[in-house]
Protein backbone atom coordinates (compact mmCIF):
# COMPACT_ATOMS: atom_id res chain seq x y z
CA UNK A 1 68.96 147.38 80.63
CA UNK A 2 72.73 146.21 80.61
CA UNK A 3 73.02 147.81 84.51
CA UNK A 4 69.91 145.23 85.02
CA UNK A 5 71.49 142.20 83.50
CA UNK A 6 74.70 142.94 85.31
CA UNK A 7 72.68 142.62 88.73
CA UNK A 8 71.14 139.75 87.39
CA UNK A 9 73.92 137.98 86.69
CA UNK A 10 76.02 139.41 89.69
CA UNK A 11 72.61 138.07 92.05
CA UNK A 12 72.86 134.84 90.08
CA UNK A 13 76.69 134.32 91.35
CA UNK A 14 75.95 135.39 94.74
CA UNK A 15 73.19 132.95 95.83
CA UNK A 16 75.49 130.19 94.34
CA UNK A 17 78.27 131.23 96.31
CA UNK A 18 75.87 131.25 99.46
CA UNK A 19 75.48 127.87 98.92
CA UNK A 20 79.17 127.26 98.51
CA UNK A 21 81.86 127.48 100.80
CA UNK A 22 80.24 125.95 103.75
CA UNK A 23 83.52 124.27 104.73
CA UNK A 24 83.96 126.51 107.81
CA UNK A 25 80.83 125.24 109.45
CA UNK A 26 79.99 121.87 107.55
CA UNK A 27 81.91 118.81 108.73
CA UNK A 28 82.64 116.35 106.00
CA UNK A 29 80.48 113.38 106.05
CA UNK A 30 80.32 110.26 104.33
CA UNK A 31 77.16 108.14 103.30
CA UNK A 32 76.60 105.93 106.09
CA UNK A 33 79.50 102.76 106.13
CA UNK A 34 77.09 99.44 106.70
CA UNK A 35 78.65 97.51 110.27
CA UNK A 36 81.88 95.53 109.64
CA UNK A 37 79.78 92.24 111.51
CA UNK A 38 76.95 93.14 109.00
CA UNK A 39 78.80 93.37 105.93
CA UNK A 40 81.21 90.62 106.30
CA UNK A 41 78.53 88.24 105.65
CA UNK A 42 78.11 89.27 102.29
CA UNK A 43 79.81 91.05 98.51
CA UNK A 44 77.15 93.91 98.82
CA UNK A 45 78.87 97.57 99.02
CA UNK A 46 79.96 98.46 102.91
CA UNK A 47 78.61 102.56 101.73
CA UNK A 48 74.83 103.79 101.16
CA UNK A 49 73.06 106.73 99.20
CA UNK A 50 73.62 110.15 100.10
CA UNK A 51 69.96 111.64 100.38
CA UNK A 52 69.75 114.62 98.16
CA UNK A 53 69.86 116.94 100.80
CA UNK A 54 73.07 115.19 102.29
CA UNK A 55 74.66 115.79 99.02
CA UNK A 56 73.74 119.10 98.84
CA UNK A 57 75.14 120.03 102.13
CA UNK A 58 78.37 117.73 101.45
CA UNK A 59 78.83 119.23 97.72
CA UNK A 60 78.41 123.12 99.37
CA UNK A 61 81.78 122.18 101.30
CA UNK A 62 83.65 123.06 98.28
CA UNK A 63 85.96 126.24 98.17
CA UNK A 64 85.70 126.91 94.67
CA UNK A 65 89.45 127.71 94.68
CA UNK A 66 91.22 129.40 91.73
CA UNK A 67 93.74 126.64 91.48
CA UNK A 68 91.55 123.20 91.68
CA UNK A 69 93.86 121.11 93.03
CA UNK A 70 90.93 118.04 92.54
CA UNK A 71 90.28 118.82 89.36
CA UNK A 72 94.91 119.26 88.13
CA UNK A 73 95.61 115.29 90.18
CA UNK A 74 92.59 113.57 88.32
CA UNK A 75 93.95 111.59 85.49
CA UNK A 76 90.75 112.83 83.79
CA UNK A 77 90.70 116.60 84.49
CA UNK A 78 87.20 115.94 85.71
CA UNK A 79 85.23 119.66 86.12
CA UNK A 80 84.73 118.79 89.97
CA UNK A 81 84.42 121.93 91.19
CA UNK A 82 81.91 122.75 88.85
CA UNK A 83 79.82 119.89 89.31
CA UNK A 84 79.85 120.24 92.74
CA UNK A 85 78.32 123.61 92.56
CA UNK A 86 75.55 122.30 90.29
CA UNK A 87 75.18 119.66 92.95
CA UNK A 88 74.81 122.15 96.15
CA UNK A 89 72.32 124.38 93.50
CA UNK A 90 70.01 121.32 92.95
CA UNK A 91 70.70 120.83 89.40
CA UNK A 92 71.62 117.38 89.82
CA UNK A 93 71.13 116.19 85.65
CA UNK A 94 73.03 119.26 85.14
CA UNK A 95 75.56 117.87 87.22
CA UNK A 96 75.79 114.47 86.06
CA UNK A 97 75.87 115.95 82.72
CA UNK A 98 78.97 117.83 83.22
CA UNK A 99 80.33 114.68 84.80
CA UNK A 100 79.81 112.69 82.14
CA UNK A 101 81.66 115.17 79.48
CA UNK A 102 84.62 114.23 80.55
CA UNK A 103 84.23 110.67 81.99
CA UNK A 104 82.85 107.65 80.34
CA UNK A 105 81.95 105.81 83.66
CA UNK A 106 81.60 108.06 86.51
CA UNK A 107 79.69 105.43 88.23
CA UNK A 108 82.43 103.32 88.43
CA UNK A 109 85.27 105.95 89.52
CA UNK A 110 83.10 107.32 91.91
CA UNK A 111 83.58 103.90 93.57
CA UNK A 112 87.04 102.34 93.15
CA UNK A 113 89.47 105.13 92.47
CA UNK A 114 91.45 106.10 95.47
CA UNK A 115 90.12 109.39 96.31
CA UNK A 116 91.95 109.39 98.86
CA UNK A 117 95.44 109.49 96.73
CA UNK A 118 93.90 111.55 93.45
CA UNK A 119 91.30 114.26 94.05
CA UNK A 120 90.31 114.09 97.15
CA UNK A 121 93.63 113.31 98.88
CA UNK A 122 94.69 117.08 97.47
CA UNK A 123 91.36 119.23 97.91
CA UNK A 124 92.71 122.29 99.41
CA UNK A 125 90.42 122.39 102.00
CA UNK A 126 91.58 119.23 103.15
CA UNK A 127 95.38 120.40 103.20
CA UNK A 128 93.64 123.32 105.21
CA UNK A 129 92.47 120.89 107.89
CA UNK A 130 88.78 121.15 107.32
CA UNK A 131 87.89 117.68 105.88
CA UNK A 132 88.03 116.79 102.16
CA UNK A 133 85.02 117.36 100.14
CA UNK A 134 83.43 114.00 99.51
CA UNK A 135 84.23 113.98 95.75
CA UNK A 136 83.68 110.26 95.13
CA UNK A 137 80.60 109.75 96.82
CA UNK A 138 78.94 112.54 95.23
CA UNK A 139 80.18 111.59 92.17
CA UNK A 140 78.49 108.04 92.44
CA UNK A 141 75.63 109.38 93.59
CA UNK A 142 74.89 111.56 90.41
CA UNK A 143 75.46 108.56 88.49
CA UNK A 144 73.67 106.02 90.21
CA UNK A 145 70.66 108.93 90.17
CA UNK A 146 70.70 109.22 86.46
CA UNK A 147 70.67 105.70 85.66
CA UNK A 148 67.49 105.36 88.16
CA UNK A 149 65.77 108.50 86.38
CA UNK A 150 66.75 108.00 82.42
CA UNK A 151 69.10 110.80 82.22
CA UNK A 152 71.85 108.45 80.79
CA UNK A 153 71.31 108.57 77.16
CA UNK A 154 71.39 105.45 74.63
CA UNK A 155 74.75 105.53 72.80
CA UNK A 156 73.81 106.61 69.13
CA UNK A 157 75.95 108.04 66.43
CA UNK A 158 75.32 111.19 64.89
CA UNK A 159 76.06 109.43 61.22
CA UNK A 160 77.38 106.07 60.87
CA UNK A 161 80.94 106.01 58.92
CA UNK A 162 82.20 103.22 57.48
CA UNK A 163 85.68 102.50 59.15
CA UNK A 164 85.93 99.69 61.72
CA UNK A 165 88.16 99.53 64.75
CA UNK A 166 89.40 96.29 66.65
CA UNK A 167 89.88 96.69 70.28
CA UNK A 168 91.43 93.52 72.19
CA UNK A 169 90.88 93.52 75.34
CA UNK A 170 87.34 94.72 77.14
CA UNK A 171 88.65 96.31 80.09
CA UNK A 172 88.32 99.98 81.32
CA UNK A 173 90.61 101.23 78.70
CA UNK A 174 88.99 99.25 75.80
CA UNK A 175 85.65 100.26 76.62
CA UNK A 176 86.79 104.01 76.83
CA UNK A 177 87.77 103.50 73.48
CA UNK A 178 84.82 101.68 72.19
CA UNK A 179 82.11 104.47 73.70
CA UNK A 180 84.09 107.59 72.11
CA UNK A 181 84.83 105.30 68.63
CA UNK A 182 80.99 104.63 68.25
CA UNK A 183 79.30 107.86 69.67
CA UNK A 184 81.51 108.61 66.46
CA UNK A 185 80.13 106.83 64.02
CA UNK A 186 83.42 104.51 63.88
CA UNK A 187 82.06 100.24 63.60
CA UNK A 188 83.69 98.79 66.33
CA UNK A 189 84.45 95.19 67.40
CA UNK A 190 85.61 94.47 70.92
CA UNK A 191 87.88 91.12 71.28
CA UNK A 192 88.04 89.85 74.81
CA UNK A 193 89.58 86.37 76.00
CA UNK A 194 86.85 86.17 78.56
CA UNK A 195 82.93 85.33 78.39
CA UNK A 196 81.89 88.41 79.94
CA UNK A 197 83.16 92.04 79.05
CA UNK A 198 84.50 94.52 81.81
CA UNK A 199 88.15 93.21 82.08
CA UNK A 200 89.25 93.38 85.90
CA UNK A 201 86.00 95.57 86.86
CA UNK A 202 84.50 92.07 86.29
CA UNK A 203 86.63 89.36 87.54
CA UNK A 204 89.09 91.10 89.64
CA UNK A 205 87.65 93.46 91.87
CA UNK A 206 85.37 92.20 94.32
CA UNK A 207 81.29 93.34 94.73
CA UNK A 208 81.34 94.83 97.77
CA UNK A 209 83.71 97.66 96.17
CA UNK A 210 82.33 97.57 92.38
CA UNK A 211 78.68 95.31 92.24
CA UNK A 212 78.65 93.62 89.12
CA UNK A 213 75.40 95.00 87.82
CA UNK A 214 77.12 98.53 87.67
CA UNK A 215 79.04 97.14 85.32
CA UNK A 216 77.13 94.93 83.33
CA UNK A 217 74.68 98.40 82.40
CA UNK A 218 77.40 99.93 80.65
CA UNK A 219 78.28 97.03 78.97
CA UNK A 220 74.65 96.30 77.91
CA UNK A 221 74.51 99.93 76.48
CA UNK A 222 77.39 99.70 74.70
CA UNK A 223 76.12 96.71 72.90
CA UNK A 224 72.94 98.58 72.64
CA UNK A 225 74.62 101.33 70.40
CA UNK A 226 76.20 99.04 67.91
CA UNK A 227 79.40 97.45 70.18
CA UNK A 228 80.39 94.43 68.94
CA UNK A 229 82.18 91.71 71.10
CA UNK A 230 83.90 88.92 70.84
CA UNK A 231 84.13 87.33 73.55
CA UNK A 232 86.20 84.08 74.48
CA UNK A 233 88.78 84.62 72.20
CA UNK A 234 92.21 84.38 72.92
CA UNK A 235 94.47 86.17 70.51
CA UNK A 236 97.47 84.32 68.76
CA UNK A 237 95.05 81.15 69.47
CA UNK A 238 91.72 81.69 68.03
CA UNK A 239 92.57 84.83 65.43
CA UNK A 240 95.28 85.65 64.92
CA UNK A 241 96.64 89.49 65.72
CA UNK A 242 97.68 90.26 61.63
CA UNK A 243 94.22 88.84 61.19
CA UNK A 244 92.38 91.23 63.30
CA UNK A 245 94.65 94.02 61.84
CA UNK A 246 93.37 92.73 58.16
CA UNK A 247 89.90 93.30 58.77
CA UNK A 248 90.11 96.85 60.65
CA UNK A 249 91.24 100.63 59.45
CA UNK A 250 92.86 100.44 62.69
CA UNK A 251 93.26 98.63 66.22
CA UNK A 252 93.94 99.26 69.24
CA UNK A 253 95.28 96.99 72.03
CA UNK A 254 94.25 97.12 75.66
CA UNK A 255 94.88 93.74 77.01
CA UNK A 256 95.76 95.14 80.59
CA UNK A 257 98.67 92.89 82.44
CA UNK A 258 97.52 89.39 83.58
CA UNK A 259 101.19 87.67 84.71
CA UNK A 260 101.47 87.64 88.14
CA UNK A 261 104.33 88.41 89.74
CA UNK A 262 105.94 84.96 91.50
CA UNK A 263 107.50 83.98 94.50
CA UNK A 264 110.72 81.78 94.82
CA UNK A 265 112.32 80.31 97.99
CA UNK A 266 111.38 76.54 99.59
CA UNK A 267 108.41 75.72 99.36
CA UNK A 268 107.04 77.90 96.78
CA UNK A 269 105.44 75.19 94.54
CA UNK A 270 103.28 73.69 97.54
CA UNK A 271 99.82 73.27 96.96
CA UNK A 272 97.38 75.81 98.73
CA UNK A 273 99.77 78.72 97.04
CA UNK A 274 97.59 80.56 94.85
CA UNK A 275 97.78 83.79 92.65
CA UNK A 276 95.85 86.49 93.61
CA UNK A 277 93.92 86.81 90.07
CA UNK A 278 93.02 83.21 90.61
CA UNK A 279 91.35 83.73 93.75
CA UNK A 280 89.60 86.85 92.69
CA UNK A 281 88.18 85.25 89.41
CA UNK A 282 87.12 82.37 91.11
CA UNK A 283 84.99 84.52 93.62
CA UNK A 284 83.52 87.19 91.43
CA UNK A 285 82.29 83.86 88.86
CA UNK A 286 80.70 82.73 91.91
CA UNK A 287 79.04 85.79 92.34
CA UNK A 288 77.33 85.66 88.66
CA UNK A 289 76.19 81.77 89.64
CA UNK A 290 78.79 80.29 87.19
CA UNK A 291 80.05 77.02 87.98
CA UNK A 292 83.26 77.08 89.52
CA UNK A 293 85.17 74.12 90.06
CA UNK A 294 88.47 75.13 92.43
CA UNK A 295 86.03 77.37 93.91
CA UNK A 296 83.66 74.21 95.24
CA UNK A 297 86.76 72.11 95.17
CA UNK A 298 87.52 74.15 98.23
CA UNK A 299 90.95 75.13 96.44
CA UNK A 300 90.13 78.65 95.92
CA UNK A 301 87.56 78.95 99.03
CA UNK A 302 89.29 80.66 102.30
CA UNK A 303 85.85 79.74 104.23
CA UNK A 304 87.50 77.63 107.63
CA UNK A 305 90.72 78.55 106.43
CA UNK A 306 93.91 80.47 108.29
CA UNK A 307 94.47 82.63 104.94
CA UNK A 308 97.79 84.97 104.23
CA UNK A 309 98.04 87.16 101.99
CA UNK A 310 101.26 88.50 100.27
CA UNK A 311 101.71 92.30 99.19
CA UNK A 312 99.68 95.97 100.03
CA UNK A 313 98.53 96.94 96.73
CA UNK A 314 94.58 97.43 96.11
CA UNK A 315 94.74 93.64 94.96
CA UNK A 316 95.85 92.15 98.17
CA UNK A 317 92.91 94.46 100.14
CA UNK A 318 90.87 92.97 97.41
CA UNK A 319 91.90 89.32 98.47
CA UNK A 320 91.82 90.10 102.18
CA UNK A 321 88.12 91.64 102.54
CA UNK A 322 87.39 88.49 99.89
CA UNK A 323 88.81 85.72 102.51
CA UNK A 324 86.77 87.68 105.70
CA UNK A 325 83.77 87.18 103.87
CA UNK A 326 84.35 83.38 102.82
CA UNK A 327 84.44 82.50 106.26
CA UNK A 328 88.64 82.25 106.64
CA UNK A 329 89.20 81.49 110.55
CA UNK A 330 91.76 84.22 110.16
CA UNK A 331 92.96 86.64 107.78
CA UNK A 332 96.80 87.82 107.67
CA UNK A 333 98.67 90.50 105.57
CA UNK A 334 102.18 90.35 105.05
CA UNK A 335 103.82 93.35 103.90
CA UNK A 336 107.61 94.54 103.72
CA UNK A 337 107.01 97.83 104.23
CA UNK A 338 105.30 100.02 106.95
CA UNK A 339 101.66 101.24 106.93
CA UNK A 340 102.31 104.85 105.94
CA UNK A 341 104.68 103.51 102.53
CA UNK A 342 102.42 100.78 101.98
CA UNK A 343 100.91 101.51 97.77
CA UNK A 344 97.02 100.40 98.80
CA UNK A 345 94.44 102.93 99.52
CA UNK A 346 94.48 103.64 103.63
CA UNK A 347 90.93 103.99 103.39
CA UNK A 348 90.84 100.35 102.04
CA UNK A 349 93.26 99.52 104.64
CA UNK A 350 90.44 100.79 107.39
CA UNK A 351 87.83 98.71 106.02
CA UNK A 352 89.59 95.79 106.42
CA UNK A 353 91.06 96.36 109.17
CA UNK A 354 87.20 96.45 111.17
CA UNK A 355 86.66 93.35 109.30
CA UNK A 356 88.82 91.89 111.17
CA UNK A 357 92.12 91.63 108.76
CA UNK A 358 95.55 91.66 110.90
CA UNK A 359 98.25 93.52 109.35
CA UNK A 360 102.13 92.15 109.99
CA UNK A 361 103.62 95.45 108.55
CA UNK A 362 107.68 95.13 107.65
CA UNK A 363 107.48 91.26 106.80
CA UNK A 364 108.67 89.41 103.74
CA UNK A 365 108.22 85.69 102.89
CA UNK A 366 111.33 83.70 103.49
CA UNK A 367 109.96 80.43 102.42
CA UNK A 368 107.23 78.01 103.24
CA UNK A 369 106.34 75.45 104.94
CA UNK A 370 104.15 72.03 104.46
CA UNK A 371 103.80 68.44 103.84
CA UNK A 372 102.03 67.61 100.26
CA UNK A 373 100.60 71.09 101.23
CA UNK A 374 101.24 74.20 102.64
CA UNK A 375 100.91 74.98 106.50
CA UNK A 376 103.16 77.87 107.21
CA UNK A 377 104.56 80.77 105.94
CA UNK A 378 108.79 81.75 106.58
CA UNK A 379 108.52 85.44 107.89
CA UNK A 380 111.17 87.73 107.89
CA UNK A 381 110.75 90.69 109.23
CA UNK A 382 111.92 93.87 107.67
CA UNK A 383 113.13 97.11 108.91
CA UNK A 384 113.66 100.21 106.14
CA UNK A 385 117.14 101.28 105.26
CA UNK A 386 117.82 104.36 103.26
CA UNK A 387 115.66 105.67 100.26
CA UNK A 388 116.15 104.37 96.77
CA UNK A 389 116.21 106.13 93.65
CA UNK A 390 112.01 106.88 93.83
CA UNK A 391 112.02 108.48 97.54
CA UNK A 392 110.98 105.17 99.06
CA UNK A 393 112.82 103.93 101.61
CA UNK A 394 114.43 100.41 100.90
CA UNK A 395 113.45 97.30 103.43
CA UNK A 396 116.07 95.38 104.47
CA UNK A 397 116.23 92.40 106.06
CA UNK A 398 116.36 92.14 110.30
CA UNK A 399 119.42 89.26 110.50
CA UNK A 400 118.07 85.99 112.60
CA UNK A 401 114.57 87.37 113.11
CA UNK A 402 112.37 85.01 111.29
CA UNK A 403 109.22 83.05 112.66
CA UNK A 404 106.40 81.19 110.93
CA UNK A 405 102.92 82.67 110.48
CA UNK A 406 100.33 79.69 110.43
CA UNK A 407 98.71 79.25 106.84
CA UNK A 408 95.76 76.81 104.97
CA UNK A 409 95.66 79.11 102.15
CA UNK A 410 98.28 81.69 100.78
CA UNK A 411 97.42 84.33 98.46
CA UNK A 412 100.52 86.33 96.19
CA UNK A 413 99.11 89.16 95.63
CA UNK A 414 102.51 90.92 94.42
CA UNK A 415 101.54 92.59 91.33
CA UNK A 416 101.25 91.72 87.88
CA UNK A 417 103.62 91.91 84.61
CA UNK A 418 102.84 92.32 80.92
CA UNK A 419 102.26 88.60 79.10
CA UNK A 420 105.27 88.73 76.36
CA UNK A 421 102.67 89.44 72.86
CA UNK A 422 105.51 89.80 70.34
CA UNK A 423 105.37 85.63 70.62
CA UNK A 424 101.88 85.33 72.03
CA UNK A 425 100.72 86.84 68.71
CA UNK A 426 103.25 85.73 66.69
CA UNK A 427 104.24 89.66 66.23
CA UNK A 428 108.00 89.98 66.35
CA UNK A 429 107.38 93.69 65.21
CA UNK A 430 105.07 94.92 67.85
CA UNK A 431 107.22 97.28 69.73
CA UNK A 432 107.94 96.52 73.47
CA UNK A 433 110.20 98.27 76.63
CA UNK A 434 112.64 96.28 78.14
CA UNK A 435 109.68 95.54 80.49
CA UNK A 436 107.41 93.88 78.09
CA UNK A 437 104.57 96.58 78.04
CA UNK A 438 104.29 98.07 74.36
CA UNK A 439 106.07 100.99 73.29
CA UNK A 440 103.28 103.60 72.52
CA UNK A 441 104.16 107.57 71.44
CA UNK A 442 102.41 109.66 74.81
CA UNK A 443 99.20 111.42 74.15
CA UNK A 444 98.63 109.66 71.27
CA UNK A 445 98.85 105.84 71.96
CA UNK A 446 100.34 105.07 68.08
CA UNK A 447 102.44 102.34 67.94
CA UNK A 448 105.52 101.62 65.61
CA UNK A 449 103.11 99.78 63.72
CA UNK A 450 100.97 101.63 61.13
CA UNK A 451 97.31 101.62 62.18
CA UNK A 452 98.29 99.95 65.89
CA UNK A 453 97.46 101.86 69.10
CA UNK A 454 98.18 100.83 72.33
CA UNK A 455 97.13 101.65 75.66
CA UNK A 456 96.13 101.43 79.50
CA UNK A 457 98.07 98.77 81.58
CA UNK A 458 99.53 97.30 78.82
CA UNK A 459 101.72 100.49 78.19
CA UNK A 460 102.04 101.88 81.74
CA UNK A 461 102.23 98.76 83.87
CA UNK A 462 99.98 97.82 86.48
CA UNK A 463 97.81 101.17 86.83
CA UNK A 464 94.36 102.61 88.20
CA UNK A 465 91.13 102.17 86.29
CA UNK A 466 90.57 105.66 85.74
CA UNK A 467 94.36 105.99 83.95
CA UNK A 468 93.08 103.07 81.39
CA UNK A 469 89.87 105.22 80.76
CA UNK A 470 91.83 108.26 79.98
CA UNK A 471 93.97 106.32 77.77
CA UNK A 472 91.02 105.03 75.64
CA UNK A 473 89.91 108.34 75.53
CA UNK A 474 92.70 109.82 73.78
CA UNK A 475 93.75 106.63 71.34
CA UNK A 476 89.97 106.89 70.36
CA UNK A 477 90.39 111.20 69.46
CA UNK A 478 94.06 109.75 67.86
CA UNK A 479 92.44 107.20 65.76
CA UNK A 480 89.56 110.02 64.60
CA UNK A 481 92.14 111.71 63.27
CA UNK A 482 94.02 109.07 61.89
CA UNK A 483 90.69 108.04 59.87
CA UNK A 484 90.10 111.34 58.41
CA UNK A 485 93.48 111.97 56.95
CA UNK A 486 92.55 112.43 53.46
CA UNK A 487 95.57 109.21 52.45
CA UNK A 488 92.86 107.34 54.92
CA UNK A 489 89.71 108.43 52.62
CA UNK A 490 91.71 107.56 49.17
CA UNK A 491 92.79 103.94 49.80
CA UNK A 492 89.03 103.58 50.75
């Protein structure tokens, strides 16, 4: 009987390796990418559905290595390998399952993380030459299959508890916090300064990356399982922060980084110089039918426009690929760097570049130009020196080379810096870095403050999505525990 269980088993592994490994003889393939002349006209997503064969056959590519490379460089530790297998096998619930366990919304990674710098970027079989294994497409494909077939469960509590938790901000990291808190039994109340919830996965990044309605599902089933928001409310203007820590066991703050970064030099106040979040806001409110008035001012709309954007993060690609499809006459990126040291996803960089985005790669702004508004950018161009104290090599300056890049509409899209809350809130004990994001103790998110957590942008400067989600993740396991100290139970 045991020799026959040992086959068993032993068969079992076998035919799932068979329908592993397939690297060797499967090319990697991604869902089919929509024409650049088609999807300019429109925010829909540029990628389609895998069939279920497809991601089969794509899923089978993995090695199964010892070492999972994918699984060690995802913030989350997702099980990918594992899910992949369950994938190739055709236990796709399974799958998503699995998925799920150790991300709260793998619907939404699967679409905007760079792969390309986090799990896929350092699949083995990739550094083998063979093609990386399609992690982030198959990952959105299990999700976007269990929402269509029910296999995403309502968010209940096992037994409801009596301690509440304040959350500002409704972003990634927030929401993290909120699912875990709740599945939990914790009451929770989400504060948000906006008058929808989702943080920059609503009014930052654009639809054709992240459509709104994926969003909007997660938000509706975390209201659905007892989330409570609270929504246009500003902090240290409507309720104040000691107030919000009065009425909760504990709170934790995830207001993300809003200050953009600013340019100086002449011309820098001229009209038709506009902040990258601006933009983006004003374009994703359009997409929900709001009423928008810089949008159909024309202020914030590139449509007829000669549009430049500053910087080569994932927020200038955002602005870029936002201009093409207003209708901008042309589309520019400055950036003072080179294409291979530029911090944007390359794959991002691809897209726009069959969009029809040019790319002036080692350029800096040297000032602008314009008469009651602007009508030219000052461009330096660059050249890089030696290597600074991260590995990146410095640009410098070229001396006397400078020409002017025609502009209707400029776009800084430089980054963005924490907002300074100590005076905001009117909190001169909230602990902050010489940088302005809060002080919180790693792996647990506490604060100085007793019964304060902190944690996604807000601590680690401008970040990735999936960062923020692992944050909430572990503040919400921190704050379990901080609940059910027994000092917690008696002054209850």
């Amino acid at each position: 009987m045991t020799q026959y269980l040992w086959l068993t088993v032993r068969g079992s592994q076998l035919m799932a390796q068979n329908r592993m490994l397939k690297f060797v003889t499967v090319g990697k393939e991604m869902p089919a990418k929509r024409d650049a002349d088609e999807r300019r006209a429109d925010f829909d997503e540029i990628y389609g559905e895998y069939a279920a064969e497809k991601a089969a056959e794509q899923a089978g590519r993995c090695s199964q290595c010892g070492v999972p490379y994918c699984q060690t460089h995802c913030p989350l530790h997702n099980n990918i390998p594992d899910w992949l297998m369950l994938t190739a096998e055709g236990r796709l619930q399974e799958a998503y399952e699995m998925s799920q366990s150790t991300n709260t919304f793998p619907e939404i990674c699967g679409r905007i993380c760079p792969q390309d710098r986090l799990c896929e970027g350092n699949c083995v079989i990739e550094q083998a030459g063979h093609g990386t294994v399609t992690i982030g497409a198959i990952e959105k494909y299990l999700t976007d299959l269990a929402w269509e077939n029910g296999w995403v469960k309502p968010l209940t509590a096992a037994e409801e508890r009596a301690e509440s938790v304040g959350i500002i901000g409704a972003g990634p990291g927030g929401l993290a916090a909120a699912e875990r808190l709740r599945r939990a039994g914790v009451q929770v109340t989400v504060y948000d300064r906006y008058d929808r919830a989702g943080g920059l996965m609503t009014y930052g990044i654009p639809g054709f990356k992240l459509e709104k309605p994926v969003v909007m599902q997660r938000i509706e089933q975390l209201e659905a399982g007892g989330v409570q928001f609270v929504l246009n409310c500003n902090v240290g203007e409507d309720i104040s922060f000691s107030a919000i820590r009065g009425q909760h066991d504990a709170v934790i703050v995830a207001t993300g980084v809003y200050k953009s970064r600013e340019l100086g030099g002449p011309g820098s106040d001229l009209p038709g110089i506009e902040r990258a979040i601006d933009y983006l806001t004003a374009s994703n409110r359009k997409s929900f039918g709001d009423e928008v008035p810089e949008f159909d001012s024309g202020r914030l709309d590139a449509s007829g426009k000669r549009v430049v954007v500053i910087g080569g993060g994932d927020t200038a690609m955002d602005c870029v690929r936002t201009a093409i499809r207003q209708g901008a006459k042309s589309v520019t990126c400055l950036y003072r760097r080179d294409r291979e040291n530029m911090p944007g996803s390359q794959r991002e960089v691809q897209n726009a570049e069959e969009e029809g985005v040019r790319f002036a790669w080692l350029t800096a702004p040297d000032g602008f130009q314009g008469d009651g508004q602007v009508s030219g950018v000052r461009v330096q161009r660059m050249r890089l020196g030696a290597p600074d104290l991260s590995g990146r090599r410095t640009p410098e300056p070229i001396a006397g080379d400078i020409y002017v890049e025609t502009a209707d509409l400029v776009i800084k899209a430089l980054g963005f810096e924490p907002e300074e809350l100590p005076s905001l809130w009117g909190e001169a004990d909230l602990p902050v870095t010489r940088w302005g994001t809060i002080r919180a103790e790693f792996g647990t998110h506490r604060t100085a403050l007793d019964g304060v957590w902190a944690i996604g942008d807000i601590v680690r400067g401008a970040s990735l999505v999936v960062w923020a989600i692992r944050d909430g993740r572990e503040a919400a396991d921190s704050v379990l525990d901080y609940l059910s100290q027994p000092a917690q139970v008696a002054a209850e």
